[in-house]
C-alpha atoms as a PDB file:
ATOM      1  CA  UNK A   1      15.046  11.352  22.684  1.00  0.00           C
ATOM      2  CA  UNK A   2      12.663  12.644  19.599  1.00  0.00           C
ATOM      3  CA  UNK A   3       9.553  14.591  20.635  1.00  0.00           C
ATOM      4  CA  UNK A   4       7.902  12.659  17.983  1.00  0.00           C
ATOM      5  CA  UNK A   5       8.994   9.630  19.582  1.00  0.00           C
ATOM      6  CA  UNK A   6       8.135  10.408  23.293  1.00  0.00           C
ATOM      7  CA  UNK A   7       4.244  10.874  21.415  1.00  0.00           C
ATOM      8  CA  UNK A   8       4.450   7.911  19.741  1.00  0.00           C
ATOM      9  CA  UNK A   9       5.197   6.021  22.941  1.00  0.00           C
ATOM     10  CA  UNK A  10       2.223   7.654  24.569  1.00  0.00           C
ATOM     11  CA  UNK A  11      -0.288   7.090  21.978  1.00  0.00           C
ATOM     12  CA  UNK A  12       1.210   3.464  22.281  1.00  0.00           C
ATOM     13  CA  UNK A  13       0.398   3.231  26.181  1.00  0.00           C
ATOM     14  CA  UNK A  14      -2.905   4.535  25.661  1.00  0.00           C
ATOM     15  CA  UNK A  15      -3.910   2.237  23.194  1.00  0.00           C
ATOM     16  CA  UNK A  16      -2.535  -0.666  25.466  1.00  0.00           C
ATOM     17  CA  UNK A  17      -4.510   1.132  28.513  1.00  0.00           C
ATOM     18  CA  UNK A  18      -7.760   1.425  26.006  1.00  0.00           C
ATOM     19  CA  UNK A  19      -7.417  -2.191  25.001  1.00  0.00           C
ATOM     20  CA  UNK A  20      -5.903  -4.607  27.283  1.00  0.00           C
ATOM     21  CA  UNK A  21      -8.916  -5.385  29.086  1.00  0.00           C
ATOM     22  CA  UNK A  22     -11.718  -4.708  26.249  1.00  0.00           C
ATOM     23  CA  UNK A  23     -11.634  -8.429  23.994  1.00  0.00           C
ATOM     24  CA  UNK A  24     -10.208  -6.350  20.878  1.00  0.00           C
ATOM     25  CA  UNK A  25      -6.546  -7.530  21.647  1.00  0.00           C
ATOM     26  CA  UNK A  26      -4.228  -4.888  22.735  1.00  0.00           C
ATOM     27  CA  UNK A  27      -0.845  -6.859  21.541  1.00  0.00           C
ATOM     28  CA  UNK A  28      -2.726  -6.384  17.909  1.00  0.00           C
ATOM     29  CA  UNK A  29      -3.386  -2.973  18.069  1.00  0.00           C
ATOM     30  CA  UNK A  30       0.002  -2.285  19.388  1.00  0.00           C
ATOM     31  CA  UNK A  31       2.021  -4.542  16.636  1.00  0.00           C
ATOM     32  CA  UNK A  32      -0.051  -2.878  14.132  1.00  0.00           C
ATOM     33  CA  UNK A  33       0.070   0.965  15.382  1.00  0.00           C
ATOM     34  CA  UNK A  34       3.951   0.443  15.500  1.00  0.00           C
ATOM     35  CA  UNK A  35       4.106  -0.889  12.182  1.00  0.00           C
ATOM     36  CA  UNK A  36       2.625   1.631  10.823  1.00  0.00           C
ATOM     37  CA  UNK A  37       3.908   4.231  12.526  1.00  0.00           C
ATOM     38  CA  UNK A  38       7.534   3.064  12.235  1.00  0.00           C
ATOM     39  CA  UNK A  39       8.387   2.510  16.243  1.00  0.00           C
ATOM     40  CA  UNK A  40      10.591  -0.387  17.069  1.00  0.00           C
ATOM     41  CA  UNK A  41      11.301  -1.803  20.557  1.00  0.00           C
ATOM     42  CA  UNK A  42      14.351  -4.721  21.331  1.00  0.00           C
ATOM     43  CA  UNK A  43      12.601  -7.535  20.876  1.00  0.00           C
ATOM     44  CA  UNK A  44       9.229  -6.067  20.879  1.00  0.00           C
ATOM     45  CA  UNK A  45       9.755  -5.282  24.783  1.00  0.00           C
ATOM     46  CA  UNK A  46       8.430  -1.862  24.944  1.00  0.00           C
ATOM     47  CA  UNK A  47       4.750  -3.336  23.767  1.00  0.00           C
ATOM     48  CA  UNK A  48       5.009  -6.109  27.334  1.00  0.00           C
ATOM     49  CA  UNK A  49       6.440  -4.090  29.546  1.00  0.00           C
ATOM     50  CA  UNK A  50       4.425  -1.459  29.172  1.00  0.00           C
ATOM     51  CA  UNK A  51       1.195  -3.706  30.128  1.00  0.00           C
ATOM     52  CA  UNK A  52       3.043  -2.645  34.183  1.00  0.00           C
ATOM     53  CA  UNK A  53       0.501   0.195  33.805  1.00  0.00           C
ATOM     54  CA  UNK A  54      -2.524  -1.337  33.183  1.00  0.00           C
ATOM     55  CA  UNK A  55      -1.604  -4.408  35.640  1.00  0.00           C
ATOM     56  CA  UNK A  56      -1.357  -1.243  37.951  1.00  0.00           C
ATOM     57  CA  UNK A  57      -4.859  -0.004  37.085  1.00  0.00           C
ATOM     58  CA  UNK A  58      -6.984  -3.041  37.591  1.00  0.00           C
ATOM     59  CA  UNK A  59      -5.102  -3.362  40.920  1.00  0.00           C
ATOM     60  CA  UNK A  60      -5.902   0.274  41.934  1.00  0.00           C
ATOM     61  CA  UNK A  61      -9.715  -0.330  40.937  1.00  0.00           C
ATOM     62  CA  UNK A  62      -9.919  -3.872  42.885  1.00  0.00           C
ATOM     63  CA  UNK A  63      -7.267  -3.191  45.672  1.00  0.00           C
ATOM     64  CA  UNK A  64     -10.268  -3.372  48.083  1.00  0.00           C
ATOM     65  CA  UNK A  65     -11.973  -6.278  46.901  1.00  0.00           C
ATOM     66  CA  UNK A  66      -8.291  -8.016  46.680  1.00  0.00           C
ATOM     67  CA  UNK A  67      -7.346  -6.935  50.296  1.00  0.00           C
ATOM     68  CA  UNK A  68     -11.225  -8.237  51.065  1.00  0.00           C
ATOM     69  CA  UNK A  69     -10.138 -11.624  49.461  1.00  0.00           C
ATOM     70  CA  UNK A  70      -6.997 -11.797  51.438  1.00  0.00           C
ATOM     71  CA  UNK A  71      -8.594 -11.316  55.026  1.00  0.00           C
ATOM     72  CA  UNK A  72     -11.154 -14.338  54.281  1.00  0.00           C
ATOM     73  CA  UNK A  73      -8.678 -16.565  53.245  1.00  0.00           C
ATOM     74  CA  UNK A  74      -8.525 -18.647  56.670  1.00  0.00           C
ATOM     75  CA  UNK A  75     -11.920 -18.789  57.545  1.00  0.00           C
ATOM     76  CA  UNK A  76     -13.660 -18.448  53.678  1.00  0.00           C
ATOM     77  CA  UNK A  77     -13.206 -21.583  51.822  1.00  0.00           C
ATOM     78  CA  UNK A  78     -14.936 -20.071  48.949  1.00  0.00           C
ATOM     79  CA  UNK A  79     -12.277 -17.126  49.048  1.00  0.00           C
ATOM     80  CA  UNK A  80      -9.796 -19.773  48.832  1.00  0.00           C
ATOM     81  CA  UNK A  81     -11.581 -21.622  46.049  1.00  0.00           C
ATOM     82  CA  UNK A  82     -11.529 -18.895  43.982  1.00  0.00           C
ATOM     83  CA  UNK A  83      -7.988 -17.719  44.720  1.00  0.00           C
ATOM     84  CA  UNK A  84      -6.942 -21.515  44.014  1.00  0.00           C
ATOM     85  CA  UNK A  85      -9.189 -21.126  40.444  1.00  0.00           C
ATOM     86  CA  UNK A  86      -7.550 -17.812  39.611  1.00  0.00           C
ATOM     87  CA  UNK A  87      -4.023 -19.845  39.839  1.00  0.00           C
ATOM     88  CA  UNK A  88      -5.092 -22.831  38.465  1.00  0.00           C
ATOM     89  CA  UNK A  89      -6.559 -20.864  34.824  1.00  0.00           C
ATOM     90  CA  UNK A  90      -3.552 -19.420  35.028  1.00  0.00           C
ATOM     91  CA  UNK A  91      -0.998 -22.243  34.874  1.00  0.00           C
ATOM     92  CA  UNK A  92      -1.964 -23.429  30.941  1.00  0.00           C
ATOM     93  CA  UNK A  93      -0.735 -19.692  29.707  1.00  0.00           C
ATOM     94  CA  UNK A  94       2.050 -19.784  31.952  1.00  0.00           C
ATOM     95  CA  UNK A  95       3.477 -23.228  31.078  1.00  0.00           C
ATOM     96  CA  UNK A  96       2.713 -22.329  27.144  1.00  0.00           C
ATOM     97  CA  UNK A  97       4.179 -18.813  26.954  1.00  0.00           C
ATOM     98  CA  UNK A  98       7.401 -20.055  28.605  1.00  0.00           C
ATOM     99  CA  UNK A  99       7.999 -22.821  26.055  1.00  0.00           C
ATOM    100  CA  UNK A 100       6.994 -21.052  22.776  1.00  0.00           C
ATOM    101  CA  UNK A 101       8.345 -17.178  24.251  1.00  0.00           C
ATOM    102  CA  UNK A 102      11.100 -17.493  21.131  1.00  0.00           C
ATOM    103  CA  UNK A 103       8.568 -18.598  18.837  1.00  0.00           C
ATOM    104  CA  UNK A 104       5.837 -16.285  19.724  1.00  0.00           C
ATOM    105  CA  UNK A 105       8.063 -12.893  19.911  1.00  0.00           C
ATOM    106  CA  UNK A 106       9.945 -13.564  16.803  1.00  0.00           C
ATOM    107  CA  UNK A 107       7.280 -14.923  14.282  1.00  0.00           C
ATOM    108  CA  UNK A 108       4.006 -14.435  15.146  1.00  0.00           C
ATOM    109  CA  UNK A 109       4.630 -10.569  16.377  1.00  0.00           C
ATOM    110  CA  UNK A 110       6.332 -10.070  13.509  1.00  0.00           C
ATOM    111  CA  UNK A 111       3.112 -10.751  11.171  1.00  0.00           C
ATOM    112  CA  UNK A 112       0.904  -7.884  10.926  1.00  0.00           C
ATOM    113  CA  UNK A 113      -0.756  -9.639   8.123  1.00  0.00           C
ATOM    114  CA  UNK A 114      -1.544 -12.527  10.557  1.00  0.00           C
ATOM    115  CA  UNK A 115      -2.724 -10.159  13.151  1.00  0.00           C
ATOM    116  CA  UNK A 116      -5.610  -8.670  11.423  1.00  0.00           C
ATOM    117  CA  UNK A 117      -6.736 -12.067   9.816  1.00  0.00           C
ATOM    118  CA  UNK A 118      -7.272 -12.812  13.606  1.00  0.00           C
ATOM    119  CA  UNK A 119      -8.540  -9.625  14.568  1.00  0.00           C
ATOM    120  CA  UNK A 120     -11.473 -10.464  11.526  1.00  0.00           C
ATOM    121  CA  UNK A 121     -12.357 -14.137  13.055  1.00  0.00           C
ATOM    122  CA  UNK A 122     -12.455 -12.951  16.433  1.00  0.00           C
ATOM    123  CA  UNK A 123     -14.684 -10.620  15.821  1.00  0.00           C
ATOM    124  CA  UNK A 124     -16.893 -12.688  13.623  1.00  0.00           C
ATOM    125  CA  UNK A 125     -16.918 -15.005  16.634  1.00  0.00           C
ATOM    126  CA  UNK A 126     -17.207 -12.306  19.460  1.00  0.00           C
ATOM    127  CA  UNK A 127     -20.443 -11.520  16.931  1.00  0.00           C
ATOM    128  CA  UNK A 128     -22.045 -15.045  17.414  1.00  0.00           C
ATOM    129  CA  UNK A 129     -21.562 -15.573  20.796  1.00  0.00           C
ATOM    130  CA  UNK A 130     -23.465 -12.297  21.711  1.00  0.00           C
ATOM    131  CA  UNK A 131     -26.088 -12.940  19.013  1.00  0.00           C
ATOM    132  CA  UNK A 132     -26.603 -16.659  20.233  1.00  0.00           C
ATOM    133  CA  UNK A 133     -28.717 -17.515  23.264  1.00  0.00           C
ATOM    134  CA  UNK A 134     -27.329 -19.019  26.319  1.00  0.00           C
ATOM    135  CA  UNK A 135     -27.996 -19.967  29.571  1.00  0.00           C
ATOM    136  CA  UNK A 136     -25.603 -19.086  32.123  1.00  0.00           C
ATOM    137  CA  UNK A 137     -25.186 -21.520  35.060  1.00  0.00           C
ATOM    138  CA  UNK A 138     -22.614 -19.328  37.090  1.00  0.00           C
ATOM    139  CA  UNK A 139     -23.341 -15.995  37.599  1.00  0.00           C
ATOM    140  CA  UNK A 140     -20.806 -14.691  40.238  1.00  0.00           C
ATOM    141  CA  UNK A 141     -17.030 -15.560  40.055  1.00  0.00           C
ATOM    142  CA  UNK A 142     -16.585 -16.395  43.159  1.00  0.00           C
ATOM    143  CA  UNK A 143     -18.745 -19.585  42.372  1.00  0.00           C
ATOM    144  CA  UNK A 144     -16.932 -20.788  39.469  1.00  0.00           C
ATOM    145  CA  UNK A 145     -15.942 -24.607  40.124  1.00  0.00           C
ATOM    146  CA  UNK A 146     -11.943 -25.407  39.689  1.00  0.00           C
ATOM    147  CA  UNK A 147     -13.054 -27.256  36.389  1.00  0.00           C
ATOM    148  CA  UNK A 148     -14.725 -24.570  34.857  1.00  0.00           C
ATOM    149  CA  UNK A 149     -11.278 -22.188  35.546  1.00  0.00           C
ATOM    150  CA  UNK A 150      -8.934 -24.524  34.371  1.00  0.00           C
ATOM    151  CA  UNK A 151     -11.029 -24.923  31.066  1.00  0.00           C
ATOM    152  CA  UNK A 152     -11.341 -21.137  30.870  1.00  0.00           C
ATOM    153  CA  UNK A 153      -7.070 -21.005  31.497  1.00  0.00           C
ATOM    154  CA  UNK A 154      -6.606 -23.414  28.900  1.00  0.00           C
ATOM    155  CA  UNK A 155      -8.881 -21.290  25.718  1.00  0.00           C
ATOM    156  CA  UNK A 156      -6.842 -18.423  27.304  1.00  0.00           C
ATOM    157  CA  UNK A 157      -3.715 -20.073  25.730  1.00  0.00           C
ATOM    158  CA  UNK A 158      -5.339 -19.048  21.995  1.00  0.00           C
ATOM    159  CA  UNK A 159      -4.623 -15.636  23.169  1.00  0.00           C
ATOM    160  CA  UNK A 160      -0.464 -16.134  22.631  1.00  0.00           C
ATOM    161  CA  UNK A 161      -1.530 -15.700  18.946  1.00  0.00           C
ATOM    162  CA  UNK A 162      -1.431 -11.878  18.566  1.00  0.00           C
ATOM    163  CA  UNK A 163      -4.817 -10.654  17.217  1.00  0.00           C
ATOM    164  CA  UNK A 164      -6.504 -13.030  19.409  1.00  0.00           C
ATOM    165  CA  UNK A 165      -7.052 -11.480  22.763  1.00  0.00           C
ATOM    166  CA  UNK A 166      -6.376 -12.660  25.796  1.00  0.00           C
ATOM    167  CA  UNK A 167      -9.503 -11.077  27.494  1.00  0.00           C
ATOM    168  CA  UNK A 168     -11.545 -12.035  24.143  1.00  0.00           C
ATOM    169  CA  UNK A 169     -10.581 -15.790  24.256  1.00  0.00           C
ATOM    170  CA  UNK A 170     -11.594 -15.901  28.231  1.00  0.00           C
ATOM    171  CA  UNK A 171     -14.601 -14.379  27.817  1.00  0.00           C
ATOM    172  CA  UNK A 172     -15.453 -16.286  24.688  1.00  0.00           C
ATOM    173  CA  UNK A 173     -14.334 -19.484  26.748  1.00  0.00           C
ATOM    174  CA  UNK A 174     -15.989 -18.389  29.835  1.00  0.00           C
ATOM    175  CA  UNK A 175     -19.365 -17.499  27.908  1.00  0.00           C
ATOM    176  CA  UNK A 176     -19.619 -20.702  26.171  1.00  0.00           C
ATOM    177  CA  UNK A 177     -18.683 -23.088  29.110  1.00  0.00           C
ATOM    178  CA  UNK A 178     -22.177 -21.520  30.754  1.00  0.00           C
ATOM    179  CA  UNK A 179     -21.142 -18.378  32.894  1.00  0.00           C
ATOM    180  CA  UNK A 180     -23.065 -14.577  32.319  1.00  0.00           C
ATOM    181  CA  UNK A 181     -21.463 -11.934  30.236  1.00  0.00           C
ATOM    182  CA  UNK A 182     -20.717  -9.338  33.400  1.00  0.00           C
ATOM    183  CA  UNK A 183     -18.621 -12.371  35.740  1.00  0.00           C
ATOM    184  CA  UNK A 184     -17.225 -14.017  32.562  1.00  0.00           C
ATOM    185  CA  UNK A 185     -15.511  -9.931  31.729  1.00  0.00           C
ATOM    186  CA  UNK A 186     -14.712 -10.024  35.657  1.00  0.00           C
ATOM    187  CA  UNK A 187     -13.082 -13.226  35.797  1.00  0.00           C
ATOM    188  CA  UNK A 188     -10.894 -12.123  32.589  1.00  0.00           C
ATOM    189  CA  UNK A 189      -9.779  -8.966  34.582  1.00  0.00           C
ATOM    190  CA  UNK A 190      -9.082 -11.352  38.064  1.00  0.00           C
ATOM    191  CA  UNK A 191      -6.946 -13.639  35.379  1.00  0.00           C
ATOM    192  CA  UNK A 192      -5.410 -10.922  33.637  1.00  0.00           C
ATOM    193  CA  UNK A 193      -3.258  -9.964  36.901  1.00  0.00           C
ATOM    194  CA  UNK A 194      -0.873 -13.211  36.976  1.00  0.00           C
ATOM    195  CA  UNK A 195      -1.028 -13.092  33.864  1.00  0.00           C
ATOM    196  CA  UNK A 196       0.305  -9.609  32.880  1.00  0.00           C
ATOM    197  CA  UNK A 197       2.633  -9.643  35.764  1.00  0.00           C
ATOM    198  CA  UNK A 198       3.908 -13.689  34.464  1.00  0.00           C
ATOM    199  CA  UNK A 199       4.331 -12.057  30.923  1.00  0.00           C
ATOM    200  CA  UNK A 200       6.073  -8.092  32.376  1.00  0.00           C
ATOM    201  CA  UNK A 201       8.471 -10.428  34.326  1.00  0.00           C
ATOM    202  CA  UNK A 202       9.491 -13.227  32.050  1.00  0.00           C
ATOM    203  CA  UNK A 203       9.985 -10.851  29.232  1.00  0.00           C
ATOM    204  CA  UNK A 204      11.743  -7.992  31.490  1.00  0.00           C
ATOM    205  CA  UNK A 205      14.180 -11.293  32.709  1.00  0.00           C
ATOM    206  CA  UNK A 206      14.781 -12.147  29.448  1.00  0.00           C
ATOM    207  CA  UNK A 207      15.489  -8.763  27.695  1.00  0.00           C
ATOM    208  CA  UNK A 208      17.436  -7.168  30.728  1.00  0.00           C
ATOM    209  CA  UNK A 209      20.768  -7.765  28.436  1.00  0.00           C
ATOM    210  CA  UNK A 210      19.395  -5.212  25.329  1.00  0.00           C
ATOM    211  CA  UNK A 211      16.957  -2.758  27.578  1.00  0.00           C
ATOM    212  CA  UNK A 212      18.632   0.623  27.615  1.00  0.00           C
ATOM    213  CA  UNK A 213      18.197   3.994  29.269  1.00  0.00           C
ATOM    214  CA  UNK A 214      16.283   5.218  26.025  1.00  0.00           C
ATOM    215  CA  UNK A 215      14.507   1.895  26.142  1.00  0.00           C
ATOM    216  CA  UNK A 216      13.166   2.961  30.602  1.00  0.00           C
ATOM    217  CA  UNK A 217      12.360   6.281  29.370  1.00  0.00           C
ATOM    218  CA  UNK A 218       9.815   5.245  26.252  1.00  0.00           C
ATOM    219  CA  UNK A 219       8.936   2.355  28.878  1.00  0.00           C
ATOM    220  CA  UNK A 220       7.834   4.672  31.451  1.00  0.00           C
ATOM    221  CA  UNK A 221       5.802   7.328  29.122  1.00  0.00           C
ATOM    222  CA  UNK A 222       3.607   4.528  27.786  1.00  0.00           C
ATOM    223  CA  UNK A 223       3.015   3.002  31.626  1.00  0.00           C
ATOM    224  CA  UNK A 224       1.766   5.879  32.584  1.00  0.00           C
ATOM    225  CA  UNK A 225      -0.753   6.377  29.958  1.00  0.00           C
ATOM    226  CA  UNK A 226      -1.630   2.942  30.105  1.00  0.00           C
ATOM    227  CA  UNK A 227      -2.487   3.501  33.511  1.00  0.00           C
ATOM    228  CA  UNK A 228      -4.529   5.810  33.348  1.00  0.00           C
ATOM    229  CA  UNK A 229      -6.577   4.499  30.493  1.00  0.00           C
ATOM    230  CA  UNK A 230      -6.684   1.555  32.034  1.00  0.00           C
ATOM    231  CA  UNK A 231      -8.121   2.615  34.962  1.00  0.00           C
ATOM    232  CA  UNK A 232     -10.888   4.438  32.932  1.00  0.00           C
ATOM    233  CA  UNK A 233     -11.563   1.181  31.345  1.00  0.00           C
ATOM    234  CA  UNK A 234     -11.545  -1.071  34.257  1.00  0.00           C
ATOM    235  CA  UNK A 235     -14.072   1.279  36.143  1.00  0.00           C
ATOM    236  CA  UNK A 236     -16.756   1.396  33.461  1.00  0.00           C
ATOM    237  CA  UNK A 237     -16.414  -2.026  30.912  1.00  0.00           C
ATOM    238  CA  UNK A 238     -18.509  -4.326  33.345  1.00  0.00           C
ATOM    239  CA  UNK A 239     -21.530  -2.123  33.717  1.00  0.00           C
ATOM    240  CA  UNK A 240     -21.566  -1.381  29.784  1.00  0.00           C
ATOM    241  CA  UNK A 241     -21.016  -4.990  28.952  1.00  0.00           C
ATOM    242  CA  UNK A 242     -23.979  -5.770  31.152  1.00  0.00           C
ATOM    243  CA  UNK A 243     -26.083  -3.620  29.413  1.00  0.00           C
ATOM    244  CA  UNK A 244     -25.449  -3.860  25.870  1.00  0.00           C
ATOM    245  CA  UNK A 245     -23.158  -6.769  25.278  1.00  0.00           C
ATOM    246  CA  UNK A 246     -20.053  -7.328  22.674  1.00  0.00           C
ATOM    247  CA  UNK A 247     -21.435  -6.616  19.756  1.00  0.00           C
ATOM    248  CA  UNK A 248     -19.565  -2.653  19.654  1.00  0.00           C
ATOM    249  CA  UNK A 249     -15.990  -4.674  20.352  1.00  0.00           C
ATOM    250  CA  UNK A 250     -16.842  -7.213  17.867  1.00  0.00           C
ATOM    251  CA  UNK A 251     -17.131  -4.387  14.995  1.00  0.00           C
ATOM    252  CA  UNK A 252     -14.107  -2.905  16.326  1.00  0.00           C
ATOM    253  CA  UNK A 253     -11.923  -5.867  15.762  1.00  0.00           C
ATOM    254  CA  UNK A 254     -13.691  -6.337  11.838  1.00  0.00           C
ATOM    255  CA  UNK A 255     -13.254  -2.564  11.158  1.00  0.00           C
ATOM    256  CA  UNK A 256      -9.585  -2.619  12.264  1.00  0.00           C
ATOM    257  CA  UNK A 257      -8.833  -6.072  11.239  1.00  0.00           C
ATOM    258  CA  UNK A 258     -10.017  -4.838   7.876  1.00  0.00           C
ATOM    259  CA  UNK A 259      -8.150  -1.485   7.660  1.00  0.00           C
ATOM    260  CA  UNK A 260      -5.190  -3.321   8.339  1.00  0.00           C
ATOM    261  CA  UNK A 261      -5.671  -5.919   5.589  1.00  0.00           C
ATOM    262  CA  UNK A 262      -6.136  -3.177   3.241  1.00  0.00           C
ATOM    263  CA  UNK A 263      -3.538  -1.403   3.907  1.00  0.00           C
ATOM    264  CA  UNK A 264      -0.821  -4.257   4.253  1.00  0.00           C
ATOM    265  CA  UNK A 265      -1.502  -5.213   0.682  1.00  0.00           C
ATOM    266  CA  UNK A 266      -1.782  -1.528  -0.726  1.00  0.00           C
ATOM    267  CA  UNK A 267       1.586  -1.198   0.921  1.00  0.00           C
ATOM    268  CA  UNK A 268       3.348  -4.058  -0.569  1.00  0.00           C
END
């Protein structure tokens, strides 16, 4: 295995780690980073499975309120509320990224110029949505009704279009349909964990034909840096989101977005 290639998967795994759970879309940044920087995966597999590590992180950071969750069950019926609302935003993406998997892996991540046209809107819209004022009618997650996660579960679905991102598009949702900024980011990270793991195990089932030894060894360098920046990430997004909003991520995604546009066509 190339040195050069053992650093490319790392910078790849950070980048996943730095933006899985920030709404900048991590699949983008990855599709484009190994465009440009010439790294191929079968089937694109390297850039899901590597997501292990930051489904790992957020785990490690709320192990203790999950394990809290877990005791009320029986006796909490708001525990079991929101561990039935978790599921339940969860089914649209999982019923969607079963039936278009094909479609999804071999068009739509194979368009970087597709990617940063979404990467421009989203930010546009991340841009409005913290500009505009609302009034949030659900502050803490574990008070959002069944409705308002199902609705949030089925924006989530936007976020199969690479670009998008899948925390972006639930807090977006979550945001509009009246929650706060800080529970509508924590909600995103609760929902991220089925479906990370949904989207590591489908597409580990599916490519365990073409994976090969080289394919575990790139696979396990970029886990472990997206663990760790993940972790780093998880720990500190809420309280900076509380405090100063989306605006930074929403430049983020029109700097990049643009870059990428630029690029694409001085490359052609």
């Amino acid at each position: 295995m190339e040195t050069q290639t053992i650093v490319e998967a790392a910078f790849l795994g950070l980048l996943e780690g730095i933006t899985e759970f920030l709404p900048v879309s991590s699949t983008g940044h990855l599709l484009l980073a190994g465009h440009f920087l010439g790294f191929e995966s079968n089937g694109k597999t390297f850039e899901v499975l590597i997501q292990l590590g930051a489904i790992l992180a957020i785990l490690s950071v709320y192990f203790g309120r999950l394990v809290k969750i877990a005791r009320d069950l029986p006796t909490d019926p708001k525990a079991r509320r929101f561990v039935a609302g978790v599921l339940i935003a969860f089914l649209p993406a999982a019923v969607v990224g079963a039936l278009a998997h094909d479609v999804i892996k071999t068009v739509l991540f194979e368009s970087p110029m597709l990617i940063c046209v979404m990467l421009i809107i989203g930010g546009l819209i991340l841009l409005w949505v913290d500009r505009v004022e609302l009034k949030p009618r659900y502050t803490n997650v574990m008070d959002y009704p069944l409705g308002l996660c199902f609705k949030i579960g089925l924006i989530q679905c936007f976020a199969m279009i690479p670009g998008t991102s899948r925390s972006g598009a639930t807090i977006v949702g979550a945001l509009l349909l009246g929650t706060d900024k800080r529970s509508a980011a924590e909600f995103s990270f609760f929902l991220a964990m089925p479906t990370m793991a949904g989207a590591f195990a489908y597409d580990l089932f599916k490519n365990r034909h073409i994976l090969t030894f080289n394919d575990a060894s790139l696979i396990v360098v970029g886990f472990i840096a997206a663990f760790i920046a993940g972790v780093f990430v998880v720990r500190y997004l809420l309280d900076y989101v509380s405090r100063h909003g989306f605006a930074l991520f929403a430049w983020w995604r029109l700097v990049v977005g643009t870059l990428g546009l630029v690029a694409l066509i001085l490359m052609r």
